[in-house]
C-alpha atoms as a PDB file:
ATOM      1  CA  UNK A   1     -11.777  -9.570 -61.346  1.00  0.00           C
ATOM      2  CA  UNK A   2     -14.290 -12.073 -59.535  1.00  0.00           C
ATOM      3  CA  UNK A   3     -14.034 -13.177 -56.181  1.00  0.00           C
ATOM      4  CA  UNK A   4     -14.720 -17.145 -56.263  1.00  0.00           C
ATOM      5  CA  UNK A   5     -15.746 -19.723 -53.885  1.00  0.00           C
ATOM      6  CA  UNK A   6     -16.253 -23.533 -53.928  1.00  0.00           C
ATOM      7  CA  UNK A   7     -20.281 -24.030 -54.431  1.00  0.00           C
ATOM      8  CA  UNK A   8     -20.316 -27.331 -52.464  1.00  0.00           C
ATOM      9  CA  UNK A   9     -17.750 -25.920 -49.276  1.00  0.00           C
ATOM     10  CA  UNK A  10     -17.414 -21.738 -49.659  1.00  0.00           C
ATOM     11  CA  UNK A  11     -13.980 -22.136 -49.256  1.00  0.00           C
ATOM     12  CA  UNK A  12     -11.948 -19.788 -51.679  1.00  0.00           C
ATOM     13  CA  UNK A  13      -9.146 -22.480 -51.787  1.00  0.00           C
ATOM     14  CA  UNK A  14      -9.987 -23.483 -56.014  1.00  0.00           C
ATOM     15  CA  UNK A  15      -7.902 -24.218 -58.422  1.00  0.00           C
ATOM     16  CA  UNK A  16      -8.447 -23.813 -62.728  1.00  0.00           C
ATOM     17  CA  UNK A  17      -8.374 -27.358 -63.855  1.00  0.00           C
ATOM     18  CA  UNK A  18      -6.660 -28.805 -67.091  1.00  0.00           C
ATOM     19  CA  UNK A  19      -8.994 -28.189 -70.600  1.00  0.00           C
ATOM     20  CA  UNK A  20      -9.132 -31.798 -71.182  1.00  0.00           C
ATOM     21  CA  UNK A  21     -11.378 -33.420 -74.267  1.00  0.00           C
ATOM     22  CA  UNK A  22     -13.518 -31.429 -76.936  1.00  0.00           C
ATOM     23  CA  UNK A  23     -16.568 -30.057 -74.688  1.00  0.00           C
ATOM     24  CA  UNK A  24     -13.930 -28.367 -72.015  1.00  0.00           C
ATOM     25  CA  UNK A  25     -12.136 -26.790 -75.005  1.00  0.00           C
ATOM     26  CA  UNK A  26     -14.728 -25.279 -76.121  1.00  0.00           C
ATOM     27  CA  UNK A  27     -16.331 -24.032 -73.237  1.00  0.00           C
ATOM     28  CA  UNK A  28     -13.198 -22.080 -72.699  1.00  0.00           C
ATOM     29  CA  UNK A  29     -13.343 -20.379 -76.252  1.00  0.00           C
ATOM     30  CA  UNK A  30     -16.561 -19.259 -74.271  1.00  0.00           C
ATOM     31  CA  UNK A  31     -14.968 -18.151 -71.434  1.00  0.00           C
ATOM     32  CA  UNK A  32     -16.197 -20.279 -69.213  1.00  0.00           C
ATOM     33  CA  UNK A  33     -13.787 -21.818 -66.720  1.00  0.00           C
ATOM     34  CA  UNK A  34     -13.200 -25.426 -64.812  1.00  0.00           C
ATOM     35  CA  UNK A  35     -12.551 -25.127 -61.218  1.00  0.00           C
ATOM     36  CA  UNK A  36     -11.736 -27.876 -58.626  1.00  0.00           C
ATOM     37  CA  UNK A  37     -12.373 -27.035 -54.927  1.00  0.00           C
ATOM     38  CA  UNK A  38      -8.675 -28.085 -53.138  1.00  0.00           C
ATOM     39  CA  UNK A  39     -10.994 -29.045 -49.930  1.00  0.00           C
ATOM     40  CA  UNK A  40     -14.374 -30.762 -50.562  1.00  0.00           C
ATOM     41  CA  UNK A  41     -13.157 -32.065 -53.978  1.00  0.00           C
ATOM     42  CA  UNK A  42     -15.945 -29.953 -55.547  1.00  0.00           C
ATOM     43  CA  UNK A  43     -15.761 -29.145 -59.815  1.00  0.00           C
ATOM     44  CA  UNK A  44     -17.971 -26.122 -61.168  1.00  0.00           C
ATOM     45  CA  UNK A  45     -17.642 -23.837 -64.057  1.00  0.00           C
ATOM     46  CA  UNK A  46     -17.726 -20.050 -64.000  1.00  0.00           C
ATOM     47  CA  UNK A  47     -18.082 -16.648 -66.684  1.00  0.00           C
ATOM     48  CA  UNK A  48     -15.377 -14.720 -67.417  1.00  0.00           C
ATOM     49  CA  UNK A  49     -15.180 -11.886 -69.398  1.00  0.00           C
ATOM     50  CA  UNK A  50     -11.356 -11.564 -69.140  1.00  0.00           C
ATOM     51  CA  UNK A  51      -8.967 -14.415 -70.516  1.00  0.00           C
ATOM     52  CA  UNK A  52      -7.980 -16.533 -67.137  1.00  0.00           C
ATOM     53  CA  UNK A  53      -4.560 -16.622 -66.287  1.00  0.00           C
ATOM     54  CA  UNK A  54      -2.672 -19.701 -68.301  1.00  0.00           C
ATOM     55  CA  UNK A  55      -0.059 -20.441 -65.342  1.00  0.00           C
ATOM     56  CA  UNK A  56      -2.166 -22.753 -63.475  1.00  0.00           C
ATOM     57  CA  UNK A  57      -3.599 -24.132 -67.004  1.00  0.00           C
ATOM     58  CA  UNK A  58      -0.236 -25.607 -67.558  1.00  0.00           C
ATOM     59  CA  UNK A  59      -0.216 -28.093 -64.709  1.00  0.00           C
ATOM     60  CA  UNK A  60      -2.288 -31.146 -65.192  1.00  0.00           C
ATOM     61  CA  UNK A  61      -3.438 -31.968 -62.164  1.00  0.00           C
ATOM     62  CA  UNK A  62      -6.575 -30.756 -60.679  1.00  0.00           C
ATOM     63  CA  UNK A  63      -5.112 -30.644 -56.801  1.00  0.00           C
ATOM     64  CA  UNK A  64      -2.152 -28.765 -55.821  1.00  0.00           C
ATOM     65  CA  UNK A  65       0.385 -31.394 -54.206  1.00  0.00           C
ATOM     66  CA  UNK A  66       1.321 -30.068 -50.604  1.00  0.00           C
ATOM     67  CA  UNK A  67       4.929 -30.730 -49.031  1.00  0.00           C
ATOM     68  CA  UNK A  68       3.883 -33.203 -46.200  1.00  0.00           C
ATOM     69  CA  UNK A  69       5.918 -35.746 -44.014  1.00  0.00           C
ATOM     70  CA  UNK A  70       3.340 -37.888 -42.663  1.00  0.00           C
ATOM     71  CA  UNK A  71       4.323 -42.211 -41.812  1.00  0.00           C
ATOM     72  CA  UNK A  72       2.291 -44.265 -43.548  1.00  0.00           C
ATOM     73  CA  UNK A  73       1.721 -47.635 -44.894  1.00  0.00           C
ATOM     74  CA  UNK A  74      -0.073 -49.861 -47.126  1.00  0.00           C
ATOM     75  CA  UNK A  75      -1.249 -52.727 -48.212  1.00  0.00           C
ATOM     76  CA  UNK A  76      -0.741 -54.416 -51.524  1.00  0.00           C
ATOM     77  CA  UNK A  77      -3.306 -56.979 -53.403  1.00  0.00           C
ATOM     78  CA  UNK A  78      -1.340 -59.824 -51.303  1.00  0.00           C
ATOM     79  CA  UNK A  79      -2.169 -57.680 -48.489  1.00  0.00           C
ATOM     80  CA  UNK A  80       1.637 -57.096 -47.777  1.00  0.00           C
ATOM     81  CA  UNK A  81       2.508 -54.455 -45.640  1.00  0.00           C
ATOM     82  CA  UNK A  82       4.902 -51.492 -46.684  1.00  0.00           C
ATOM     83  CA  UNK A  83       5.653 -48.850 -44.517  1.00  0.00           C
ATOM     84  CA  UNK A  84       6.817 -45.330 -45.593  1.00  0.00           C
ATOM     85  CA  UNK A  85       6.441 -41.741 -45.755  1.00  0.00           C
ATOM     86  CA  UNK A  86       4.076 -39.754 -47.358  1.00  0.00           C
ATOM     87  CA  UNK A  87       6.210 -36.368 -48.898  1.00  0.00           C
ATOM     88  CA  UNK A  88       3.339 -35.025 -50.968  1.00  0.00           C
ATOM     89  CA  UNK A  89      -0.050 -35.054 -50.565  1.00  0.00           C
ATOM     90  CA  UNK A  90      -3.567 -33.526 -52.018  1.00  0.00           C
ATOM     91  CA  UNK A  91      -7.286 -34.364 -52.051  1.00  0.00           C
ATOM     92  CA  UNK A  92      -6.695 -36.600 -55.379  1.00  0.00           C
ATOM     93  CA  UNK A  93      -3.519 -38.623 -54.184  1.00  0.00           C
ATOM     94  CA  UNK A  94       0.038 -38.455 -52.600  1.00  0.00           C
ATOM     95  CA  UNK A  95       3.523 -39.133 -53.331  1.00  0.00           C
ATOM     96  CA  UNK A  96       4.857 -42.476 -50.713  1.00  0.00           C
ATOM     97  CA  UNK A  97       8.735 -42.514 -50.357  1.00  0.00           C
ATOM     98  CA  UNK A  98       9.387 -46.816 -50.165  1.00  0.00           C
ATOM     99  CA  UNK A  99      12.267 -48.493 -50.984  1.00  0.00           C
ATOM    100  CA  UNK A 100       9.723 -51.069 -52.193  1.00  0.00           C
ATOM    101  CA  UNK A 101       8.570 -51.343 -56.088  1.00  0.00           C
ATOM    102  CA  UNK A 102       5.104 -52.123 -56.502  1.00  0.00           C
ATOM    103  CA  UNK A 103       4.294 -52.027 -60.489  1.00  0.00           C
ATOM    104  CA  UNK A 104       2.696 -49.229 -61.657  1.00  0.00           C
ATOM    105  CA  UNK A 105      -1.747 -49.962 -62.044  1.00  0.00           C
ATOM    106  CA  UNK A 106      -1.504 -51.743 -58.921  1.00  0.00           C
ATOM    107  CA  UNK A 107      -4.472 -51.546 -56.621  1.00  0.00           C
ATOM    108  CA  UNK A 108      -3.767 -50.889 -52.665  1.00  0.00           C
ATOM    109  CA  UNK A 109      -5.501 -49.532 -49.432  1.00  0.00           C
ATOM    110  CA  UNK A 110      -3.366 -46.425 -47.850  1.00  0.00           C
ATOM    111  CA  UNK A 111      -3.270 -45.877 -44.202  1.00  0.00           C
ATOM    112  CA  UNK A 112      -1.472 -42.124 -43.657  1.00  0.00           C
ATOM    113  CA  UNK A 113      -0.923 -40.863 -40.089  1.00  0.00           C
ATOM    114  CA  UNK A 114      -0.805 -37.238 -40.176  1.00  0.00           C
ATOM    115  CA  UNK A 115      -0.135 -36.414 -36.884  1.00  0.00           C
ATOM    116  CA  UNK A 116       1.012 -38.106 -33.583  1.00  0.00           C
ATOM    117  CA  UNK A 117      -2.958 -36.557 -32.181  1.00  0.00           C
ATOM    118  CA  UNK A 118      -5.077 -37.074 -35.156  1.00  0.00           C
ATOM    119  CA  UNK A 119      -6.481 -40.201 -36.361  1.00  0.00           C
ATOM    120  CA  UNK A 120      -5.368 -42.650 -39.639  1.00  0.00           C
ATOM    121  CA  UNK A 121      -6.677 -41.436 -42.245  1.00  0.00           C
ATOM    122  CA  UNK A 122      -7.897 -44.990 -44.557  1.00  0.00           C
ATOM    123  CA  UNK A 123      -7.942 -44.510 -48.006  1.00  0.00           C
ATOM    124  CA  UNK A 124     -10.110 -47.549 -49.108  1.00  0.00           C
ATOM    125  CA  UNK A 125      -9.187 -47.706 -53.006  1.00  0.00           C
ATOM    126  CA  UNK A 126      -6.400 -46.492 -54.840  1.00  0.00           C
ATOM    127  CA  UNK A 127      -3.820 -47.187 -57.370  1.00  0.00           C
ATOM    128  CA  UNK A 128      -0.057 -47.041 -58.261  1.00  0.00           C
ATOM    129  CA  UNK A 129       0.159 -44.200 -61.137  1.00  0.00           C
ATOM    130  CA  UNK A 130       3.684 -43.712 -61.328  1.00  0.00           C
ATOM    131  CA  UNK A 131       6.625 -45.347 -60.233  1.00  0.00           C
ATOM    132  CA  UNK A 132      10.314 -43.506 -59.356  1.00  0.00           C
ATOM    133  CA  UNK A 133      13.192 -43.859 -57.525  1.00  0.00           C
ATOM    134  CA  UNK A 134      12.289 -44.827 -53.896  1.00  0.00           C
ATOM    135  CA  UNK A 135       8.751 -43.316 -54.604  1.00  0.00           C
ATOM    136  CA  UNK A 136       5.647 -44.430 -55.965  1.00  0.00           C
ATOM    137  CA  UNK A 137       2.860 -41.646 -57.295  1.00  0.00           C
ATOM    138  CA  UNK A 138      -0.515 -42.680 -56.200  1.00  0.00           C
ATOM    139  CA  UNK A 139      -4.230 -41.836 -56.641  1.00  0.00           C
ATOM    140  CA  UNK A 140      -6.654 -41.949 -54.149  1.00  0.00           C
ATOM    141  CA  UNK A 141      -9.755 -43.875 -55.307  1.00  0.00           C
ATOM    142  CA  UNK A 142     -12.054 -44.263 -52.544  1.00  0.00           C
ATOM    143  CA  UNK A 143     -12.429 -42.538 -49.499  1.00  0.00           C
ATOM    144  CA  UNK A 144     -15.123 -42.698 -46.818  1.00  0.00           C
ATOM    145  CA  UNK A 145     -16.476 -39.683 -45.872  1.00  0.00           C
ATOM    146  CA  UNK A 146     -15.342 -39.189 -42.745  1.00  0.00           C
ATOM    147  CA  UNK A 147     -12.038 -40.064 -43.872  1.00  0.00           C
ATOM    148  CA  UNK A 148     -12.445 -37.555 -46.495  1.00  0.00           C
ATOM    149  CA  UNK A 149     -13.427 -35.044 -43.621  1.00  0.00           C
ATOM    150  CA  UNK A 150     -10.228 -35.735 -42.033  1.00  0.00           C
ATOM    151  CA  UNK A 151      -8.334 -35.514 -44.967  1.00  0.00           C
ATOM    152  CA  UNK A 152      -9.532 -32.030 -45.632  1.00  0.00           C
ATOM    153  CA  UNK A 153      -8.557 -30.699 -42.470  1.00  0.00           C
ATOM    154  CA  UNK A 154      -5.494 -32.122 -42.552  1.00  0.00           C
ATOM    155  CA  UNK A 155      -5.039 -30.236 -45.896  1.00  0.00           C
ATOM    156  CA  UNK A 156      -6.602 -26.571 -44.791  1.00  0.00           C
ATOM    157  CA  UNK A 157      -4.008 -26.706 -42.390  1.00  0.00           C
ATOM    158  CA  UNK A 158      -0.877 -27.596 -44.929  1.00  0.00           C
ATOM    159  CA  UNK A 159      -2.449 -24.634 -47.035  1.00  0.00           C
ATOM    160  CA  UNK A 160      -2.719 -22.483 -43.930  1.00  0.00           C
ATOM    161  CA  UNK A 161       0.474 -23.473 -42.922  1.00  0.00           C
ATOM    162  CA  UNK A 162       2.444 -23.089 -46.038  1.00  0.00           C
ATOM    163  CA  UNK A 163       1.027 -19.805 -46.438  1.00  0.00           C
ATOM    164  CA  UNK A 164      -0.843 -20.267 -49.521  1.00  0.00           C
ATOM    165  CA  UNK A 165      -3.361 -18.025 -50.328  1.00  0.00           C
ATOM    166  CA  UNK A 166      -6.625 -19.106 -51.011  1.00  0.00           C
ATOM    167  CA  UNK A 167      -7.862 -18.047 -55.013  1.00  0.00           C
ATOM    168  CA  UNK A 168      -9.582 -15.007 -54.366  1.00  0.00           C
ATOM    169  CA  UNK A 169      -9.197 -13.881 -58.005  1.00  0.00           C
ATOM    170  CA  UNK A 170      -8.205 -14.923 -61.409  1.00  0.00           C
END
């Protein structure tokens, strides 16, 4: 087994992403591997001899949703304001509990407010991907970077918190 870390962050905190399109196929007949870094955002590719474990293959996501309870709000492209609570988040996007329908494509700027101590965290860009019952599924688009700091920290410490264990093998 091989110990992996993120190239970008160090962080053991990866996750195997989805074989998605021809090239990513194949390079997995090859044994080598897509990884996304759950902190810094970070893909790479790695050797392995063995065949990789299929349960995280199955999921198509490339970052692992975290239980979260966080207020938040946003603004539509009338720049209406709609409060609510963010239940799930990751570095790639969130799940918002609203009682308000926005159609799904729609383009918005997220304000989340992890903690009563830290700082908003702005999400600049992103869009409506799916809409359900008083939720909407969105993606996070663009992010400055210190947002994106803050966001990661705010992250490490669901992961700490929830007592997940960073990827030290596969």
């Amino acid at each position: 087994m091989k110990h992996l870390h993120c190239p970008g962050c160090g962080t053991s905190f990866i996750r195997m992403t989805y074989r998605e399109g021809t090239v990513e196929r194949f390079l997995h007949r090859l044994h080598i591997i897509s990884f996304r870094c759950q902190l810094c955002m970070t893909g790479f590719h790695t050797y392995s001899s063995e065949t990789p474990n299929p349960s995280q293959g199955m999921d198509r996501r490339e970052y692992t949703r975290l239980s979260s309870s966080f207020q938040a709000h946003l603004l539509d492209n009338n720049a209406t304001r709609v409060d609510g609570r963010v239940t799930e988040i990751s570095m790639g996007g969130c799940t918002f509990e609203t009682s308000n329908r926005l159609p799904n494509g729609s383009f918005l700027e997220l304000m989340i407010k992890p903690a009563s101590y830290e700082d908003i965290i702005k999400v600049e860009a992103a869009t409506v991907c799916s809409v359900r019952n008083e939720s909407l599924g969105i993606r996070f688009l663009d992010l400055r970077p210190n947002d994106k700091q803050r966001l990661s920290q705010v992250i490490l410490n669901l992961l700490v918190g929830q007592g997940i264990r960073p990827n030290l093998q596969y």
